[in-house]
N, C-alpha and C. Protein backbone atom coordinates (compact mmCIF):
# COMPACT_ATOMS: atom_id res chain seq x y z
N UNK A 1 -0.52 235.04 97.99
CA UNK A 1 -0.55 234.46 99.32
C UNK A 1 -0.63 235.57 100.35
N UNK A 2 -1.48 235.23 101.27
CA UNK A 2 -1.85 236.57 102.48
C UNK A 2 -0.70 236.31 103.30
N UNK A 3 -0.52 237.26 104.37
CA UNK A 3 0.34 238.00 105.39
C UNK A 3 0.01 236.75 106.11
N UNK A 4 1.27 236.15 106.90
CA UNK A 4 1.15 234.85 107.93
C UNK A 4 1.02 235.50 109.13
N UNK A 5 0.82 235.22 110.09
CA UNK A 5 0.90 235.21 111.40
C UNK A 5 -0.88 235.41 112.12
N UNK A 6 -0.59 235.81 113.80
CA UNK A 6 -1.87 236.16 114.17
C UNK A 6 -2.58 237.38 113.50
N UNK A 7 -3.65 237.75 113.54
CA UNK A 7 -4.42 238.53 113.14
C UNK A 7 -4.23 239.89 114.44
N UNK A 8 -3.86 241.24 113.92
CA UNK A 8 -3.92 242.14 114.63
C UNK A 8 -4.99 242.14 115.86
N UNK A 9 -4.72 242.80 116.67
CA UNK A 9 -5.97 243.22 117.88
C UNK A 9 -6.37 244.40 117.16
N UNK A 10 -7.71 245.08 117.81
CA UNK A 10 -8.14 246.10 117.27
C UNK A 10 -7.52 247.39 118.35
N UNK A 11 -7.75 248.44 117.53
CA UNK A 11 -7.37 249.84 118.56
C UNK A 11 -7.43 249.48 120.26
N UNK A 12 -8.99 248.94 120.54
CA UNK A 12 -9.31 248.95 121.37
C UNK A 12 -8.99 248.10 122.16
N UNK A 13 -8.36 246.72 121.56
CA UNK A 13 -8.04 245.64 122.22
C UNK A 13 -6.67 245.93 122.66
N UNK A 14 -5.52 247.03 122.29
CA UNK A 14 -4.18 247.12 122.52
C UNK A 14 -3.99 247.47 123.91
N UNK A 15 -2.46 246.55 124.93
CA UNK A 15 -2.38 246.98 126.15
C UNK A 15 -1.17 248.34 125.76
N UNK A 16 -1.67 249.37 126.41
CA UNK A 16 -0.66 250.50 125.65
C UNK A 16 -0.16 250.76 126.90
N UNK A 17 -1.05 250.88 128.25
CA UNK A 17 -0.48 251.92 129.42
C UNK A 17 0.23 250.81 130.38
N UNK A 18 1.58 250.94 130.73
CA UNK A 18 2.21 249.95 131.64
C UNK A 18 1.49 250.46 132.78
N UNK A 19 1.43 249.71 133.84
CA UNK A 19 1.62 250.13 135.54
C UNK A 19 2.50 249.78 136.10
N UNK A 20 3.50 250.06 137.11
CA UNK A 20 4.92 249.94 137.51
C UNK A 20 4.41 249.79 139.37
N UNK A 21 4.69 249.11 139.91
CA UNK A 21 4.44 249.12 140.89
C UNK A 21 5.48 248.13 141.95
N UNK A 22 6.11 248.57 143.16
CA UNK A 22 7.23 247.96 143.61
C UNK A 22 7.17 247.21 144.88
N UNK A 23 7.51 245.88 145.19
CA UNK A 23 7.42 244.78 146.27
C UNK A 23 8.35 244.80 146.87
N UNK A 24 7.87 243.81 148.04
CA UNK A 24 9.16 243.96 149.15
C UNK A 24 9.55 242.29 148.45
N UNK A 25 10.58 241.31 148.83
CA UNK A 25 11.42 240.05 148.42
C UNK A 25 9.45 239.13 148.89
N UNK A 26 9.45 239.87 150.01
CA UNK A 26 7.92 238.89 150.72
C UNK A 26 6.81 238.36 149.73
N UNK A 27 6.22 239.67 149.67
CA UNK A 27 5.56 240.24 148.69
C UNK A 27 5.66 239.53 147.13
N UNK A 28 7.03 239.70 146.58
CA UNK A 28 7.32 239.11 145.48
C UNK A 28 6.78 237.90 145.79
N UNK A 29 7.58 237.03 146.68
CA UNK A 29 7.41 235.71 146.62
C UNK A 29 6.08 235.35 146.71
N UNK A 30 5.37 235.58 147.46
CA UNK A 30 4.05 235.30 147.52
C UNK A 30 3.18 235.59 146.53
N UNK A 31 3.07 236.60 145.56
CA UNK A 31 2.33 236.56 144.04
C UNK A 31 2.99 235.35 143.24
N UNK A 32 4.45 235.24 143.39
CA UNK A 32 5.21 234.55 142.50
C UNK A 32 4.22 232.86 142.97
N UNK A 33 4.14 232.34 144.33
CA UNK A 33 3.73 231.14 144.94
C UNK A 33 1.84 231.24 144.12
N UNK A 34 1.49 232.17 144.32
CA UNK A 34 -0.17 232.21 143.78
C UNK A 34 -0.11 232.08 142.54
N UNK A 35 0.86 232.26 141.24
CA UNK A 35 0.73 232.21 140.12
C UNK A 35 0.33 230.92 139.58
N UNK A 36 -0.20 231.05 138.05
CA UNK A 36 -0.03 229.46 137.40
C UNK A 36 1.52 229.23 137.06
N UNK A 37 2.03 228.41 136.95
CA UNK A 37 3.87 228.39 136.31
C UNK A 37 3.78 229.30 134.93
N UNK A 38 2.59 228.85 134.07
CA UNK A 38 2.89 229.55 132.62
C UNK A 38 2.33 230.82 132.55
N UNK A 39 2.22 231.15 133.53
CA UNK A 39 1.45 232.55 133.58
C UNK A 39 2.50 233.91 133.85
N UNK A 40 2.66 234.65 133.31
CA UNK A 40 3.59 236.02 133.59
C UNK A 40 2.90 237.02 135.02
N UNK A 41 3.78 237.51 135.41
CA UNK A 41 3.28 238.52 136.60
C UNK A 41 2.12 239.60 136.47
N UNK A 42 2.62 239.86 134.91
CA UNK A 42 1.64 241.19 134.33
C UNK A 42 0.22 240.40 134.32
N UNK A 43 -0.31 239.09 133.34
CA UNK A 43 -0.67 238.83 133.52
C UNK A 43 -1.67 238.03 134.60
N UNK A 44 -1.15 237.36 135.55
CA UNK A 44 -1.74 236.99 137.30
C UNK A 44 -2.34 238.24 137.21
N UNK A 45 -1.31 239.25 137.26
CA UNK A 45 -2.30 240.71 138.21
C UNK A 45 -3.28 241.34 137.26
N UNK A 46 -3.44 241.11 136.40
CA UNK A 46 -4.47 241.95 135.47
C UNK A 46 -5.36 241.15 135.71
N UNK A 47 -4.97 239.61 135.56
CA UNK A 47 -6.51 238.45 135.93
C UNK A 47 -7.38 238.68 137.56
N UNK A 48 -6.38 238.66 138.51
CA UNK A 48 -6.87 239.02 139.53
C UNK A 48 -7.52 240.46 140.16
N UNK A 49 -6.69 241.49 139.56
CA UNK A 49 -7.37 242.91 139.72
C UNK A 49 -8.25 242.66 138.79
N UNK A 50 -8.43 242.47 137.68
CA UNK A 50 -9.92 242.78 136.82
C UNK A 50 -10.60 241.56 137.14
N UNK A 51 -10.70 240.65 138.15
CA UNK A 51 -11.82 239.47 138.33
C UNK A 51 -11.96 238.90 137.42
N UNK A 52 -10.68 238.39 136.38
CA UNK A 52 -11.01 237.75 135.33
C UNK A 52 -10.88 236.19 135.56
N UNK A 53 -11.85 235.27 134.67
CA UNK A 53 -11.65 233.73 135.16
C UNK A 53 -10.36 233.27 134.77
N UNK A 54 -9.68 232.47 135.64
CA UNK A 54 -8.34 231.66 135.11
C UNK A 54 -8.40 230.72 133.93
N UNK A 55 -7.96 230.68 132.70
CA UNK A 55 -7.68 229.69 132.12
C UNK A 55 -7.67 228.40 132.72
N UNK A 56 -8.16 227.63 132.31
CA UNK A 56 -7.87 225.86 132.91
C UNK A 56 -6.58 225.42 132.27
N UNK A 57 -6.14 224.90 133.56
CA UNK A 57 -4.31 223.93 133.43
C UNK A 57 -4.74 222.81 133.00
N UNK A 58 -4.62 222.12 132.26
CA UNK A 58 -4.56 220.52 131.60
C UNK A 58 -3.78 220.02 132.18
N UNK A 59 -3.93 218.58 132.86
CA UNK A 59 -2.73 218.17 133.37
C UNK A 59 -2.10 217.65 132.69
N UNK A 60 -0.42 217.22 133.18
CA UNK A 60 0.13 216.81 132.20
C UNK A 60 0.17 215.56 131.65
N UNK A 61 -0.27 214.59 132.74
CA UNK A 61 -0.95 213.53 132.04
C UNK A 61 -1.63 213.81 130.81
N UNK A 62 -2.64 214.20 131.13
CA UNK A 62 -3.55 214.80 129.78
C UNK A 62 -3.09 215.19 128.96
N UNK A 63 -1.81 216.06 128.57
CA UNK A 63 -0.78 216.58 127.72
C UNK A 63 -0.43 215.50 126.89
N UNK A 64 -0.01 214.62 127.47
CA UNK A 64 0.97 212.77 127.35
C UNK A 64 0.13 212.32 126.54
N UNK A 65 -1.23 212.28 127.13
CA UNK A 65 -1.88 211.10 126.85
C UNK A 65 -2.62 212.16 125.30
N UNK A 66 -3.00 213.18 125.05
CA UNK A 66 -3.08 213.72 123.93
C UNK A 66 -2.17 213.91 122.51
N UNK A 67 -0.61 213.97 123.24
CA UNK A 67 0.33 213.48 122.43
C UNK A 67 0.22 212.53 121.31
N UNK A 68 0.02 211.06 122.53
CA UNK A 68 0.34 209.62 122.28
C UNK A 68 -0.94 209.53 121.09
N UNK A 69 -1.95 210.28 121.76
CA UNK A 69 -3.41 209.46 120.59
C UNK A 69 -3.26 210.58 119.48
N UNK A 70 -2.45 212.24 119.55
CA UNK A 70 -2.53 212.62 118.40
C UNK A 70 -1.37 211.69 117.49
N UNK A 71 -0.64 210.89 117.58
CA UNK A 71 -0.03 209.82 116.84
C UNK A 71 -0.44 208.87 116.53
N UNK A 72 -1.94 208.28 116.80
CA UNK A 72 -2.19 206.94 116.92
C UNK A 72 -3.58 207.78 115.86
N UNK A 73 -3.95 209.07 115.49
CA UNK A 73 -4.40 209.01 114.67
C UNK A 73 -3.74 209.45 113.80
N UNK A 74 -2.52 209.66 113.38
CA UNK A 74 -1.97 209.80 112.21
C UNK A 74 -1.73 208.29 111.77
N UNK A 75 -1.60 207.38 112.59
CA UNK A 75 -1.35 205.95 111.91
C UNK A 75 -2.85 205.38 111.37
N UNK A 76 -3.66 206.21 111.70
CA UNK A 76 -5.06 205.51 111.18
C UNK A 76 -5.13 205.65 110.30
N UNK A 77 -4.78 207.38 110.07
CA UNK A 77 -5.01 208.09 109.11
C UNK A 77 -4.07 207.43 107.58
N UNK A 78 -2.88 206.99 108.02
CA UNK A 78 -2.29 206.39 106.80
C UNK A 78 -2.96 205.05 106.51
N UNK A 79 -3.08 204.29 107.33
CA UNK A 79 -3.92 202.97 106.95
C UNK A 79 -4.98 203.27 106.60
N UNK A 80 -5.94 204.49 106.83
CA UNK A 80 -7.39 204.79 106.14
C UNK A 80 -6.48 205.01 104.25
N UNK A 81 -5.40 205.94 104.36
CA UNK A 81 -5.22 206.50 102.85
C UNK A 81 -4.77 205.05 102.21
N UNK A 82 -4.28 203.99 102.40
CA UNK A 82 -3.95 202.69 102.08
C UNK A 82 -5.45 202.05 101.31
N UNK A 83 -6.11 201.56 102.57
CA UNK A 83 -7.63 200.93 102.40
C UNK A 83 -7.90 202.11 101.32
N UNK A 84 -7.84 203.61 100.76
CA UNK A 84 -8.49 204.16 100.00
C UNK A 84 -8.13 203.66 98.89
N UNK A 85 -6.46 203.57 98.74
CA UNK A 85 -6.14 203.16 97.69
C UNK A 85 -6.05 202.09 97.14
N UNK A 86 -6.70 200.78 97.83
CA UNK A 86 -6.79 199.67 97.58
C UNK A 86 -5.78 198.76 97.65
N UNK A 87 -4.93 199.10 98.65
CA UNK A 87 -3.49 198.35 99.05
C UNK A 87 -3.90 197.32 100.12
N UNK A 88 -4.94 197.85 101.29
CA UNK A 88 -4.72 196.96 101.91
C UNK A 88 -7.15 197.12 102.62
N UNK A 89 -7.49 195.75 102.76
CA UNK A 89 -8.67 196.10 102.41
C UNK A 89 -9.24 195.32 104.13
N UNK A 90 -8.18 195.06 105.34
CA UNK A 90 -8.51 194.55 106.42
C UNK A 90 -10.08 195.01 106.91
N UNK A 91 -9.88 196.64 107.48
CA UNK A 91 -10.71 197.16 107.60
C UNK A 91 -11.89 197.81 106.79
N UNK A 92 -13.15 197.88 106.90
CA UNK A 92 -14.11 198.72 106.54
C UNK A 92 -13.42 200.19 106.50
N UNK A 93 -13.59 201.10 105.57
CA UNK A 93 -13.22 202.42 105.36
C UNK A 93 -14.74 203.52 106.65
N UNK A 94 -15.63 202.53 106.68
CA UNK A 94 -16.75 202.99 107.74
C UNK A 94 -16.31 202.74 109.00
N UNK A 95 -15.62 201.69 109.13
CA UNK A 95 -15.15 201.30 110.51
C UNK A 95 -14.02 201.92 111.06
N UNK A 96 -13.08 202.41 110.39
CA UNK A 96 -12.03 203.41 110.47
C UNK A 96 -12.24 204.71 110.73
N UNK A 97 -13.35 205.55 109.94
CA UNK A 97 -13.31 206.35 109.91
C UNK A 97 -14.73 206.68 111.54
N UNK A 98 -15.01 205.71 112.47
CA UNK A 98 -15.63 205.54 113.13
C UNK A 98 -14.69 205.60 114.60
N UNK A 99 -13.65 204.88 114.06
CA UNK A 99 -12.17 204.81 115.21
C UNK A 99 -11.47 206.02 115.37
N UNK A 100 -11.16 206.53 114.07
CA UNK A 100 -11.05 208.26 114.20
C UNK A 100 -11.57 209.22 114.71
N UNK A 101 -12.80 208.79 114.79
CA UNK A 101 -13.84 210.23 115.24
C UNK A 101 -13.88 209.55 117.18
N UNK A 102 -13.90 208.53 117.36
CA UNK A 102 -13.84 208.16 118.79
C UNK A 102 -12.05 208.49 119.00
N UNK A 103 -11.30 208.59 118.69
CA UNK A 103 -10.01 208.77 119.07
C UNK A 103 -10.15 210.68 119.21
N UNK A 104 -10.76 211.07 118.36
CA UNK A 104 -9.96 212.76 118.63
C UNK A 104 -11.41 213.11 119.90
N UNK A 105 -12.64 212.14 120.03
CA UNK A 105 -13.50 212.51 121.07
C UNK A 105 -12.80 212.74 122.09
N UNK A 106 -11.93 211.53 122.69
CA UNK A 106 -11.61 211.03 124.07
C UNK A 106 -9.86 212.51 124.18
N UNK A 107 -9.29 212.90 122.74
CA UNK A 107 -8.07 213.97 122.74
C UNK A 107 -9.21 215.17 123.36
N UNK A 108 -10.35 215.22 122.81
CA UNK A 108 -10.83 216.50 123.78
C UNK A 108 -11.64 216.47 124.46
N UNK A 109 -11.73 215.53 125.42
CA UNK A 109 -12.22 214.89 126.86
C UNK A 109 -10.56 215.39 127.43
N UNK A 110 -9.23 215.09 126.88
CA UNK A 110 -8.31 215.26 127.65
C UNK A 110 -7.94 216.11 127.77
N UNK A 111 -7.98 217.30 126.67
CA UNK A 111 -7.65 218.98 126.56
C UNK A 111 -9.02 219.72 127.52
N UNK A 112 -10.47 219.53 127.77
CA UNK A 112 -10.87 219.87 128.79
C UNK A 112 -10.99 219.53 130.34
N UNK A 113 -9.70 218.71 130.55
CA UNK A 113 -9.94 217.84 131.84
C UNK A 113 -10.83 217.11 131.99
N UNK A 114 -11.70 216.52 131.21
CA UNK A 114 -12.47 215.38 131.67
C UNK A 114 -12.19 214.15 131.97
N UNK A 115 -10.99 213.42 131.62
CA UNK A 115 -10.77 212.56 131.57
C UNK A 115 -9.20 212.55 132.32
N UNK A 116 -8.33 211.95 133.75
CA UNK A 116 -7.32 211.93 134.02
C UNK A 116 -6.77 210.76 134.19
């Protein structure tokens, strides 16, 4: 069994050199007010000094509502393994597996903001 976790960065990808740099309470507050909430300080300022694009915030609706349907396909998913096994024969195994693929569409309509 291989080594778990993320996969190393390369040499080149490592942040090695800190920058230290000191605010007035003002100052603070006001980077702190421009930030995303899940975003760290180091990070904001490396995105904004290097002109890098912001990550997209999902709202949290969208969070909720990705939740709720990643549960509503695990219940498919057991009634699909049922109908496989010939327990229960309501649905088409085509028609299910048709409801599945439209359920995780509309989970990533909600993980790219398309849908609120």
């Amino acid at each position: 069994m291989g080594k778990r976790g993320p996969t190393p960065k390369a040499k080149a990808e490592l942040r090695r050199h800190p920058i230290t740099c000191r605010l007035t309470d003002v100052e603070l507050d006001r980077l702190d007010r421009g930030r995303p909430e899940k975003m760290t300080r180091g990070e904001w300022l490396r995105t904004k000094a290097l002109k890098r694009k912001l990550p997209r915030q999902i709202p949290e609706l969208n969070r909720e509502a990705w939740t709720t349907l990643s549960t509503a396909v695990s219940n498919v998913n057991q009634l699909s393994k049922s109908i496989n096994q010939g327990t229960r024969s309501e649905l088409a195994a085509a028609d299910l597996a048709d409801l599945i693929a439209q359920i995780q569409a509309v989970r990533l309509q909600l993980l790219r903001g398309d849908v609120e």
